[in-house]
Protein backbone atom coordinates (compact mmCIF):
# COMPACT_ATOMS: atom_id res chain seq x y z
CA UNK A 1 -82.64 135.66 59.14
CA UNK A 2 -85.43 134.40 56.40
CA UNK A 3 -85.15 130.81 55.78
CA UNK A 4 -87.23 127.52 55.03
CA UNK A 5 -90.31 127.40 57.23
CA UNK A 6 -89.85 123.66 58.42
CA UNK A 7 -86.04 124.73 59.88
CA UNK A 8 -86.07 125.37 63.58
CA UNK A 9 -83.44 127.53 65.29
CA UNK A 10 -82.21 123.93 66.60
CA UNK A 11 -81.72 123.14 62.76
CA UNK A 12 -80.02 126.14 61.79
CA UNK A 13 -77.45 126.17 64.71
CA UNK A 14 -76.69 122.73 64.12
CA UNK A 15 -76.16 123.73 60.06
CA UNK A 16 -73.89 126.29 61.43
CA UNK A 17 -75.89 128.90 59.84
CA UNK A 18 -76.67 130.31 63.46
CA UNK A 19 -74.65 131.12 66.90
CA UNK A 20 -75.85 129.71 70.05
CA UNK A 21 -77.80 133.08 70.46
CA UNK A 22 -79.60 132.74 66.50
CA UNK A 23 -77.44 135.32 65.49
CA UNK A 24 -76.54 134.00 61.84
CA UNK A 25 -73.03 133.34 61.25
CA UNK A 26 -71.56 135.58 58.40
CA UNK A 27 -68.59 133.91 56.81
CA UNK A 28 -67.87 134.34 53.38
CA UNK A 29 -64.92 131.88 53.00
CA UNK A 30 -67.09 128.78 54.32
CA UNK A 31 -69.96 130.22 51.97
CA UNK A 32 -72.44 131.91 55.20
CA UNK A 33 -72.79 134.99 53.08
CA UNK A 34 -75.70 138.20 53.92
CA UNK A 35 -78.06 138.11 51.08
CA UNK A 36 -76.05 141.14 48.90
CA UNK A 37 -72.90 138.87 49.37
CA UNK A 38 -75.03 136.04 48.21
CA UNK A 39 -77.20 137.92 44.91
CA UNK A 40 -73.81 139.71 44.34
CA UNK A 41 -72.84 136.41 42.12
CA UNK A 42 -76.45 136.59 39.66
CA UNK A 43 -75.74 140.26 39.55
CA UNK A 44 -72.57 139.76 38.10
CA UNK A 45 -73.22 136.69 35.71
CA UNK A 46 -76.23 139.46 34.62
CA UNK A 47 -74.04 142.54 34.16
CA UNK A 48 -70.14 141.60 33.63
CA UNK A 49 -68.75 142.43 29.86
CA UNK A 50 -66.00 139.88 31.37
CA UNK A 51 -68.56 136.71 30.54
CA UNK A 52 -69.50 137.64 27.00
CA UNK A 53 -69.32 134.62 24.97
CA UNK A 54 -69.55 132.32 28.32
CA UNK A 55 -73.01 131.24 28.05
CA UNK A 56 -74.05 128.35 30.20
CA UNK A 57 -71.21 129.16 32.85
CA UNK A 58 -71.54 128.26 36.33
CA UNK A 59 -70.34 131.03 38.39
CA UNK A 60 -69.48 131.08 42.39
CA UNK A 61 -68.26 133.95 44.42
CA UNK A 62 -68.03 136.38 41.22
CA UNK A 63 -66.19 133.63 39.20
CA UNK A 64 -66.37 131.02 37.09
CA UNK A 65 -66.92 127.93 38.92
CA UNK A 66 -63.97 125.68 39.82
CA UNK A 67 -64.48 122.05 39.27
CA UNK A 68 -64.95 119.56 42.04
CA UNK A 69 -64.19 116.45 40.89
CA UNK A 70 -64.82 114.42 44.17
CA UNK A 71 -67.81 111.63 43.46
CA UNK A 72 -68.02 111.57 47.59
CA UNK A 73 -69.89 114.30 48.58
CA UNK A 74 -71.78 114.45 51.59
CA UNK A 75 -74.37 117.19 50.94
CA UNK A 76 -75.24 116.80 54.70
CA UNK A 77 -71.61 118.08 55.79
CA UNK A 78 -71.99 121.77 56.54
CA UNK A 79 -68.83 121.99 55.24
CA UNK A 80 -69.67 121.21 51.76
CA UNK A 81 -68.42 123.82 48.93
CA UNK A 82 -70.82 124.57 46.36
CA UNK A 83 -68.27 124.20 43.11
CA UNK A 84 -69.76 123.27 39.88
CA UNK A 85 -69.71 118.85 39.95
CA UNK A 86 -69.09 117.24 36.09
CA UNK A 87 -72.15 115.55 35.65
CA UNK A 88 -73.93 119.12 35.67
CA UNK A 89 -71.68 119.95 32.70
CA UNK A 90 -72.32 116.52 30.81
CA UNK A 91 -74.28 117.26 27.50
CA UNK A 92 -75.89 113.61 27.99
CA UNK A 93 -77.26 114.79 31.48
CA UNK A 94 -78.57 117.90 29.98
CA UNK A 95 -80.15 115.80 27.03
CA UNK A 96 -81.95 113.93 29.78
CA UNK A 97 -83.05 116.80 32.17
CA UNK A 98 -84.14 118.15 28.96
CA UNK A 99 -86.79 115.23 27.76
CA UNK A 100 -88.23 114.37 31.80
CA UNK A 101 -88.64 118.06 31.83
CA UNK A 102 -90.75 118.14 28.59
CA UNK A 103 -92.85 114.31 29.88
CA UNK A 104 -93.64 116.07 33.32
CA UNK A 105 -94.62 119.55 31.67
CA UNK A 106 -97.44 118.15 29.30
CA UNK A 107 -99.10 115.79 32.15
């Protein structure tokens, strides 16, 4: 299983990426996908006739993206879904991202 240098096999178990043997732990439904499960998503945002005229869509699992309203998200919780959150769809966000992106490119 390829993943960040600075995990350990204590990390990933704990993550509940891994079993106790660091076998990793395939399960599509809590989002522990193999790698074409996981690039199965970009190849179909890339390729689908089904998205033409959706630009800027967040997609999951072949999709588009559900919303997750919830502002308590622990991004610690293995648990965690991976649904697009509203502020990533704010235009005033974007506007932001936009200029600190231009500041820290020309330093």
């Amino acid at each position: 299983m390829a993943h960040a240098a600075w995990l350990t096999p204590q990390d990933l178990h704990a993550m509940g990426l891994t079993d106790e043997d660091g076998n990793q732990i395939i399960d599509p439904a809590r989002e522990r996908k193999t790698a074409e499960q996981g690039a199965s998503t970009a190849v179909f945002g890339a390729t689908s006739p089904l998205l033409d005229g959706y630009g800027g869509t967040y997609l999951k699992d072949n999709e588009i993206s559900p919303l997750d309203a919830r502002t308590d998200t622990n991004f610690r919780d293995p648990e965690v879904r991976s649904d697009v959150v509203p502020h990533a769809l704010a235009p005033d966000s974007a506007e932001r991202l936009w200029a600190l992106s231009e500041q820290l490119v020309k330093h």
